[in-house]
ModelCIF file with pLDDT and N, C-alpha, C, O atoms, coordinates in Angstrom:
data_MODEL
#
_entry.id   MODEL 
#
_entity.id                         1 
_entity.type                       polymer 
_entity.pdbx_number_of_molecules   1 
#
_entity_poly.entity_id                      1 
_entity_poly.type                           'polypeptide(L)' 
_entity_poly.nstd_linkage                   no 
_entity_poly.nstd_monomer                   no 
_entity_poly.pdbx_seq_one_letter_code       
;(UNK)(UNK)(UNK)(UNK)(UNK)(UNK)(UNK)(UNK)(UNK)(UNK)(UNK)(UNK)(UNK)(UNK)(UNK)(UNK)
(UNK)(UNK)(UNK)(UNK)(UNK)(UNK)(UNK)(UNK)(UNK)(UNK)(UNK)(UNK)(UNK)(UNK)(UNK)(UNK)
;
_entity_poly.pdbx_seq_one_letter_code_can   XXXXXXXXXXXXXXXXXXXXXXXXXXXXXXXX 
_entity_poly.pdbx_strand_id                 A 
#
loop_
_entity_poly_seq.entity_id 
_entity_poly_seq.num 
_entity_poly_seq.mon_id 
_entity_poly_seq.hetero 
1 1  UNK n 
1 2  UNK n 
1 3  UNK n 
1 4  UNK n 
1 5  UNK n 
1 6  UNK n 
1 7  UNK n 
1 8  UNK n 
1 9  UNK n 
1 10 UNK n 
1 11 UNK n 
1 12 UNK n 
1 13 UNK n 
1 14 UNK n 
1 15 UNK n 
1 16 UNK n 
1 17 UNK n 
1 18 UNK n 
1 19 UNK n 
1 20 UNK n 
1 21 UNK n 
1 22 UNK n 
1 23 UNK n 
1 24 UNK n 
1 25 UNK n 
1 26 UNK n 
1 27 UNK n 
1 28 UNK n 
1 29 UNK n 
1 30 UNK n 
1 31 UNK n 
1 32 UNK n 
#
_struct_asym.id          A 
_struct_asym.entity_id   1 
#
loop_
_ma_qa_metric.id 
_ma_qa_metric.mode 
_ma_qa_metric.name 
_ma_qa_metric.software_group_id 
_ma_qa_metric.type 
1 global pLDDT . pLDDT 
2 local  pLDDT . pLDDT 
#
_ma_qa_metric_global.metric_id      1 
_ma_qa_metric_global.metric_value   85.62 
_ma_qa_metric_global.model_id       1 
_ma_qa_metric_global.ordinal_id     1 
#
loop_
_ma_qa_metric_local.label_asym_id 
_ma_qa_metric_local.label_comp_id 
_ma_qa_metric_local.label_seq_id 
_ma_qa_metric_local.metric_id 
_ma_qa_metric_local.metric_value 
_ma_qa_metric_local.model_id 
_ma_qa_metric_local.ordinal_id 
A UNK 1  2 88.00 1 1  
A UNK 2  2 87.00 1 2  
A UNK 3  2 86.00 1 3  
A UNK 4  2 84.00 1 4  
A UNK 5  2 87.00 1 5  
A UNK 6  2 87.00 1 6  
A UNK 7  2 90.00 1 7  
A UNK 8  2 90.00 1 8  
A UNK 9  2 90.00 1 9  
A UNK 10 2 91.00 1 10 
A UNK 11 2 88.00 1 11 
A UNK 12 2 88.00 1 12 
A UNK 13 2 87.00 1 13 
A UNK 14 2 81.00 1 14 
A UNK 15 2 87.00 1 15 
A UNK 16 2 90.00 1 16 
A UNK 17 2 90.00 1 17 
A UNK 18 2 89.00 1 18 
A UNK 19 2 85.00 1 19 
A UNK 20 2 83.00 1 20 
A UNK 21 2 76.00 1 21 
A UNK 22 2 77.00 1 22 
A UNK 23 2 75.00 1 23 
A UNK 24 2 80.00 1 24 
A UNK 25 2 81.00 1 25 
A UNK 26 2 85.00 1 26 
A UNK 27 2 86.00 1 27 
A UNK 28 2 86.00 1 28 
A UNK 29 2 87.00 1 29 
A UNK 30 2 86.00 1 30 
A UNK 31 2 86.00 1 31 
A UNK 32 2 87.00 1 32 
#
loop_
_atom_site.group_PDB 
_atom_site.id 
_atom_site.type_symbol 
_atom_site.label_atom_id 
_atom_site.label_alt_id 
_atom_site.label_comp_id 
_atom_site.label_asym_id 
_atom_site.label_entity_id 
_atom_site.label_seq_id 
_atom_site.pdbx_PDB_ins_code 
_atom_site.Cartn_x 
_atom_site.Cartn_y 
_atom_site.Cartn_z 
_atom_site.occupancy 
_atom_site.B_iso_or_equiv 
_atom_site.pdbx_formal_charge 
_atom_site.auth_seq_id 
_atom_site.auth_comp_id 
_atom_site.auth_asym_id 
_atom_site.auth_atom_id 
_atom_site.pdbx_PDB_model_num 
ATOM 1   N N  . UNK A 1 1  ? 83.231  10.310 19.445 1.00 88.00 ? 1  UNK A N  1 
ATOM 2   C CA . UNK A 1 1  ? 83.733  8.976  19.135 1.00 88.00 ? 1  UNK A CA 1 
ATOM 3   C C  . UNK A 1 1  ? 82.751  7.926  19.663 1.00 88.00 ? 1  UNK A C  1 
ATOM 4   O O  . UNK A 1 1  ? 81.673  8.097  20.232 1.00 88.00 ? 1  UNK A O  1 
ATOM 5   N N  . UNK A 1 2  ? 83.468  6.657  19.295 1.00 87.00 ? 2  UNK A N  1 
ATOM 6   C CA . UNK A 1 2  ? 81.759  5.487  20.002 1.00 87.00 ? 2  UNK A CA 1 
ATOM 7   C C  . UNK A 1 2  ? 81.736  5.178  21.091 1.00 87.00 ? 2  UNK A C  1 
ATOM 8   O O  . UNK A 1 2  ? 80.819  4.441  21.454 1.00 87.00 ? 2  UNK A O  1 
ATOM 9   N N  . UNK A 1 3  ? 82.798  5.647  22.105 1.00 86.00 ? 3  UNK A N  1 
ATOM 10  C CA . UNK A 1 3  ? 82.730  5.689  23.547 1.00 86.00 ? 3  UNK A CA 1 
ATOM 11  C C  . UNK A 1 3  ? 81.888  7.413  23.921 1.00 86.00 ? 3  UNK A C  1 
ATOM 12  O O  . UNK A 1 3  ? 81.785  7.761  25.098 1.00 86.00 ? 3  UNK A O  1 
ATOM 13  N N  . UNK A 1 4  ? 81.474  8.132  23.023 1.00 84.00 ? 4  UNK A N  1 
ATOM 14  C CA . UNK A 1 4  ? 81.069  9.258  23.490 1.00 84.00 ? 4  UNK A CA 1 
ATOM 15  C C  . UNK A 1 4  ? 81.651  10.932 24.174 1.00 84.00 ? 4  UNK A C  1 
ATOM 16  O O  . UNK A 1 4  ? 81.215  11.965 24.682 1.00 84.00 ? 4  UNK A O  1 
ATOM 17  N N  . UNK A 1 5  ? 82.842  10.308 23.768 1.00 87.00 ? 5  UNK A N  1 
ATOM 18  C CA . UNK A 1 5  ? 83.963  11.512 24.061 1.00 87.00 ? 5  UNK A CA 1 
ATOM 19  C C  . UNK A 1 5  ? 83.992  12.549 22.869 1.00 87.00 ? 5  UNK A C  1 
ATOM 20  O O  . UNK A 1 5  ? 83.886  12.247 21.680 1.00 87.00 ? 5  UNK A O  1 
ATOM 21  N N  . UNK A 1 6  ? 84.130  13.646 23.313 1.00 87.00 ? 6  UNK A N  1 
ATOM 22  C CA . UNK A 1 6  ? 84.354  14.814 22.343 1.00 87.00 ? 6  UNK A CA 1 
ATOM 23  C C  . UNK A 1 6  ? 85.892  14.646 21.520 1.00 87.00 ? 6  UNK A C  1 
ATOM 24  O O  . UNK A 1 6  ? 86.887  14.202 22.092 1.00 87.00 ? 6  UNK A O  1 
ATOM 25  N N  . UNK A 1 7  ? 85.884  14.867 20.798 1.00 90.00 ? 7  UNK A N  1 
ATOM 26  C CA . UNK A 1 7  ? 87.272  15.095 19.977 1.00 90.00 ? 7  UNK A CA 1 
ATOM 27  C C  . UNK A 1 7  ? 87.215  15.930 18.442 1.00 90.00 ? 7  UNK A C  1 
ATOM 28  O O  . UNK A 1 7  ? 86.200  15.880 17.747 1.00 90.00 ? 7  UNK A O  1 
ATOM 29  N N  . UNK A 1 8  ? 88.231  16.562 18.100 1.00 90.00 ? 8  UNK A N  1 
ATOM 30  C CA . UNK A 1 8  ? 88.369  17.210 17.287 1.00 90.00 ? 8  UNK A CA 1 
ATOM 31  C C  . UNK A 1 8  ? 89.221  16.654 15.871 1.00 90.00 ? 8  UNK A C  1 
ATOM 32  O O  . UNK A 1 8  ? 90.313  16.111 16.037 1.00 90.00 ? 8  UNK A O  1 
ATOM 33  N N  . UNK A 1 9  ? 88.766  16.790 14.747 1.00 90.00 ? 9  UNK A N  1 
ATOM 34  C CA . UNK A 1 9  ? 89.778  15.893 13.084 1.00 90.00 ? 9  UNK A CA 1 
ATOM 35  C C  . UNK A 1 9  ? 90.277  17.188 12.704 1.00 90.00 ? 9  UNK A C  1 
ATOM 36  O O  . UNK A 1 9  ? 89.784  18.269 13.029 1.00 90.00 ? 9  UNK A O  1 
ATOM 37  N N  . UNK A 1 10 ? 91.168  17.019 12.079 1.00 91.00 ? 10 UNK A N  1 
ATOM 38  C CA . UNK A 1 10 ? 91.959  18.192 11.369 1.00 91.00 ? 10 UNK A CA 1 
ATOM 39  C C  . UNK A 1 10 ? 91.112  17.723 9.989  1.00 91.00 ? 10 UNK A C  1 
ATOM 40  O O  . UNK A 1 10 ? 90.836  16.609 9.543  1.00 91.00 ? 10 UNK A O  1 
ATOM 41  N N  . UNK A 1 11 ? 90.811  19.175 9.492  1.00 88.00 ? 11 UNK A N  1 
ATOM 42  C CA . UNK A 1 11 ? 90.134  18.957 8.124  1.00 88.00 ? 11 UNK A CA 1 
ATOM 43  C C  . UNK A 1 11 ? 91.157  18.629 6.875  1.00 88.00 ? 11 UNK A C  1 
ATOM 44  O O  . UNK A 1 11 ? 90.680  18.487 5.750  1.00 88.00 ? 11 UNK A O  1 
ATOM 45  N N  . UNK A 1 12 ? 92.345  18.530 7.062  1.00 88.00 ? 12 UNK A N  1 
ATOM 46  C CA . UNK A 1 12 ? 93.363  17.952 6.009  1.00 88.00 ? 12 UNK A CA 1 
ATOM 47  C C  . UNK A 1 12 ? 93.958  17.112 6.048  1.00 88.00 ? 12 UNK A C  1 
ATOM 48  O O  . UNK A 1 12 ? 94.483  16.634 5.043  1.00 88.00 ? 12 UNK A O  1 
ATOM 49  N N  . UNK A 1 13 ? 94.115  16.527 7.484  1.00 87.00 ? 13 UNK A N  1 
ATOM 50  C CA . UNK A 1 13 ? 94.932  14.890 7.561  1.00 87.00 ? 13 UNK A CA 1 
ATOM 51  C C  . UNK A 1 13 ? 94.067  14.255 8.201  1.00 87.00 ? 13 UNK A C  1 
ATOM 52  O O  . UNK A 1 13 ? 93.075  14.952 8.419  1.00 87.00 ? 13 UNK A O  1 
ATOM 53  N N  . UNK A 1 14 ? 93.987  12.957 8.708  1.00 81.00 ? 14 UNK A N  1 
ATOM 54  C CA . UNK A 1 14 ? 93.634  12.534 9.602  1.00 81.00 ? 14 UNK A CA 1 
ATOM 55  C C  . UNK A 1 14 ? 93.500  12.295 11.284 1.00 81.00 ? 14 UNK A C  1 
ATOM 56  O O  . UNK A 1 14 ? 92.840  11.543 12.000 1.00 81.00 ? 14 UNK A O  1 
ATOM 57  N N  . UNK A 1 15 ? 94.435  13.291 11.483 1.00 87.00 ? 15 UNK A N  1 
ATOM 58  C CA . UNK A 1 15 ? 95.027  13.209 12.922 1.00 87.00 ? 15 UNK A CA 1 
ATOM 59  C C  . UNK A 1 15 ? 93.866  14.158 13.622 1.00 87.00 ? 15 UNK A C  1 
ATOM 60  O O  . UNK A 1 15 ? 93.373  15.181 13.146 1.00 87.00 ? 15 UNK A O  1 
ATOM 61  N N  . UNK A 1 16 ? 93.517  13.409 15.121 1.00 90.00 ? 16 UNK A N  1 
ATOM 62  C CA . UNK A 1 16 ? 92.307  13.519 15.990 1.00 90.00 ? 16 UNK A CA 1 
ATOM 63  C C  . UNK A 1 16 ? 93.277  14.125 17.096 1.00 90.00 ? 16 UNK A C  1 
ATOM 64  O O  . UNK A 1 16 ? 94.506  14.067 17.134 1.00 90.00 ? 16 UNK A O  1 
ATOM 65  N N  . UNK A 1 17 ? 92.208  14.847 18.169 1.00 90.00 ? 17 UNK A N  1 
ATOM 66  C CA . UNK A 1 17 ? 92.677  15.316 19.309 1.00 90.00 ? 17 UNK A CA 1 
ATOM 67  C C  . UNK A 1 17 ? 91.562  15.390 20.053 1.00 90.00 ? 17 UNK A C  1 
ATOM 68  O O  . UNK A 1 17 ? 90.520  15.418 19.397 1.00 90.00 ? 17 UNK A O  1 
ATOM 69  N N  . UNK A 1 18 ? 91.424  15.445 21.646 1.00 89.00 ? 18 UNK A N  1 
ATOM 70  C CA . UNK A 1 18 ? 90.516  15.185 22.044 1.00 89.00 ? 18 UNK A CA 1 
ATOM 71  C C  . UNK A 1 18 ? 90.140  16.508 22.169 1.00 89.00 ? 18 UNK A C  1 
ATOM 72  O O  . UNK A 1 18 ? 90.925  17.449 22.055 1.00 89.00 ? 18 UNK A O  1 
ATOM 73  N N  . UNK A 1 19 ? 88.689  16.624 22.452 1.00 85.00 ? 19 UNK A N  1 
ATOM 74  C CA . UNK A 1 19 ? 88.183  18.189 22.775 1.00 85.00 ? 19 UNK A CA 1 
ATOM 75  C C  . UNK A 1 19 ? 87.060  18.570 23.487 1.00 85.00 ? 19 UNK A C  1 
ATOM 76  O O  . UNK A 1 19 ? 86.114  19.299 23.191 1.00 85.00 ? 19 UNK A O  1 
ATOM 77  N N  . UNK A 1 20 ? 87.379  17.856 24.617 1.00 83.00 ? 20 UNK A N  1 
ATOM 78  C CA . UNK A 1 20 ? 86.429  18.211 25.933 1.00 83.00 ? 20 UNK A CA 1 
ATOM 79  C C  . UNK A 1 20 ? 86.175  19.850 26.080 1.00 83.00 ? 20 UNK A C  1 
ATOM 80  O O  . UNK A 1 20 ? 87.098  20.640 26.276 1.00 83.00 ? 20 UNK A O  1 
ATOM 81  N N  . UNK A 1 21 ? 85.200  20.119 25.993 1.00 76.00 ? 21 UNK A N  1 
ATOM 82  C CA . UNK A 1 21 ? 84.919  21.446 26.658 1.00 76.00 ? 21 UNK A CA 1 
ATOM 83  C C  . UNK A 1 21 ? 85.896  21.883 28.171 1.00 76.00 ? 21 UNK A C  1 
ATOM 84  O O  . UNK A 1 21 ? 86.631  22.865 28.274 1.00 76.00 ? 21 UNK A O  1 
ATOM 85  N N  . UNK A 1 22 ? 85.679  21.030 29.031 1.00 77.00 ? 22 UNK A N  1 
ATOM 86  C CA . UNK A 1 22 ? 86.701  21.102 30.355 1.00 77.00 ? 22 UNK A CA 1 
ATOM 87  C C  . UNK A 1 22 ? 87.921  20.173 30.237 1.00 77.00 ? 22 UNK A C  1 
ATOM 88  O O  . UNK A 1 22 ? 87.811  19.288 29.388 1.00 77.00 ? 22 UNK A O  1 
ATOM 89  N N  . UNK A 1 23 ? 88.822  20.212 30.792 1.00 75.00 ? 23 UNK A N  1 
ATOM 90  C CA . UNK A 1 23 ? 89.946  19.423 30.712 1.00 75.00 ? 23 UNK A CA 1 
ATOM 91  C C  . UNK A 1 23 ? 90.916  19.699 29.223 1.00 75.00 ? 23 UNK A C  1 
ATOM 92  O O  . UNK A 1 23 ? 92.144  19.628 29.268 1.00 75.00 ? 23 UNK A O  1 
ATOM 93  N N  . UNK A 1 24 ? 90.052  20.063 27.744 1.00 80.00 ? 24 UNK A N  1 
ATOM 94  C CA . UNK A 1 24 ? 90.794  20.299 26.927 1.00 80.00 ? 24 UNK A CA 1 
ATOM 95  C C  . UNK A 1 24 ? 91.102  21.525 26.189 1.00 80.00 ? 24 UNK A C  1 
ATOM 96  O O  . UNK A 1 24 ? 90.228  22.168 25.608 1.00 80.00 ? 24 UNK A O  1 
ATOM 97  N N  . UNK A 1 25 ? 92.575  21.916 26.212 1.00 81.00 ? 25 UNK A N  1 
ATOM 98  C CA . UNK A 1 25 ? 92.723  23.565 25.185 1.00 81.00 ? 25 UNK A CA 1 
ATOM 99  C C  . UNK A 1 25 ? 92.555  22.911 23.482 1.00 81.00 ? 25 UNK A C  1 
ATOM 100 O O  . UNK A 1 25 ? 92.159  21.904 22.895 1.00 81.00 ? 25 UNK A O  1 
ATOM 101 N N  . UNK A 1 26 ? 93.142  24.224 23.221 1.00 85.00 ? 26 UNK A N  1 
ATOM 102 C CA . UNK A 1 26 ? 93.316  23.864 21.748 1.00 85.00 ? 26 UNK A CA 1 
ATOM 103 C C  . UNK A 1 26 ? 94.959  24.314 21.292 1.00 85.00 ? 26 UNK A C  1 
ATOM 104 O O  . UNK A 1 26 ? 95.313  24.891 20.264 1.00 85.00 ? 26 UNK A O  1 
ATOM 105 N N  . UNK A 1 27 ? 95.771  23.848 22.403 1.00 86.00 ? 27 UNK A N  1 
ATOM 106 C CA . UNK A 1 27 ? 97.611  24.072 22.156 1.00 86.00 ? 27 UNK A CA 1 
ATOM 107 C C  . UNK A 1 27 ? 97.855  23.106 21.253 1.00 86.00 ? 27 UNK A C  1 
ATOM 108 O O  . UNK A 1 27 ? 98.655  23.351 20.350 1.00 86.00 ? 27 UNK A O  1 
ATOM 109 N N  . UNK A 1 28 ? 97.275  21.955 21.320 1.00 86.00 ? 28 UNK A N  1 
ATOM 110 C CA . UNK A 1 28 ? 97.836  20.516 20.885 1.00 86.00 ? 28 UNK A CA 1 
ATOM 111 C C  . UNK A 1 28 ? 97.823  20.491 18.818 1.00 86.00 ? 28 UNK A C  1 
ATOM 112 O O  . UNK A 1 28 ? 98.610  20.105 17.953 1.00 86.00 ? 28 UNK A O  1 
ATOM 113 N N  . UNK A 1 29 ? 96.106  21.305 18.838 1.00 87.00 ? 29 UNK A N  1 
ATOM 114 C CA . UNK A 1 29 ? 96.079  21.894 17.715 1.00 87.00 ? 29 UNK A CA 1 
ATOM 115 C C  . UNK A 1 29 ? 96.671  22.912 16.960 1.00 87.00 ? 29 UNK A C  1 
ATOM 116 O O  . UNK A 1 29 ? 96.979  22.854 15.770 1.00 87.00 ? 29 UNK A O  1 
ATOM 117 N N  . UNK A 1 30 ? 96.793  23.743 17.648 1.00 86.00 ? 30 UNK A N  1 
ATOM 118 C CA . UNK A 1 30 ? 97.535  24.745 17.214 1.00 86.00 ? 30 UNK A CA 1 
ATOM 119 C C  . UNK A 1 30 ? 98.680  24.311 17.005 1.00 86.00 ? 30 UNK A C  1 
ATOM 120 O O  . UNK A 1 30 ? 99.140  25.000 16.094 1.00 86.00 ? 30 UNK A O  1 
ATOM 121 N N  . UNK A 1 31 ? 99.461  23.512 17.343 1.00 86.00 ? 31 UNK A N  1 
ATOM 122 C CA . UNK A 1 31 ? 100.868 22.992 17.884 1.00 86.00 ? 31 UNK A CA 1 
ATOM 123 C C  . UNK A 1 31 ? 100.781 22.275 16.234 1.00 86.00 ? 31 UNK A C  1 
ATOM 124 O O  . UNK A 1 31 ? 101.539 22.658 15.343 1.00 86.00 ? 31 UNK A O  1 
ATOM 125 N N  . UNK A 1 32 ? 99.723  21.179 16.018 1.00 87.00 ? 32 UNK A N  1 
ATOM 126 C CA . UNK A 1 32 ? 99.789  20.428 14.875 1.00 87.00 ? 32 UNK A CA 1 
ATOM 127 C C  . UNK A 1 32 ? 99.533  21.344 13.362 1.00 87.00 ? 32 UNK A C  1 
ATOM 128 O O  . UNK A 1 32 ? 99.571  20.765 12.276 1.00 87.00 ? 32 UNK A O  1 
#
């Protein structure tokens, strides 16, 4: 993003999640 943070787009909607190597899983995704 333009602050430089990792994050992840779902390739069919628009909805973002963040995706730090440390600090982030991938539940939130899976979840969505």
């Amino acid at each position: 993003d333009p602050s430089g943070a990792k994050r992840a787009k779902c390739k069919y909607c628009v909805k973002t999640y963040a995706a730090a190597t440390k600090g982030n899983g991938t539940t939130s995704m899976n979840n969505h």
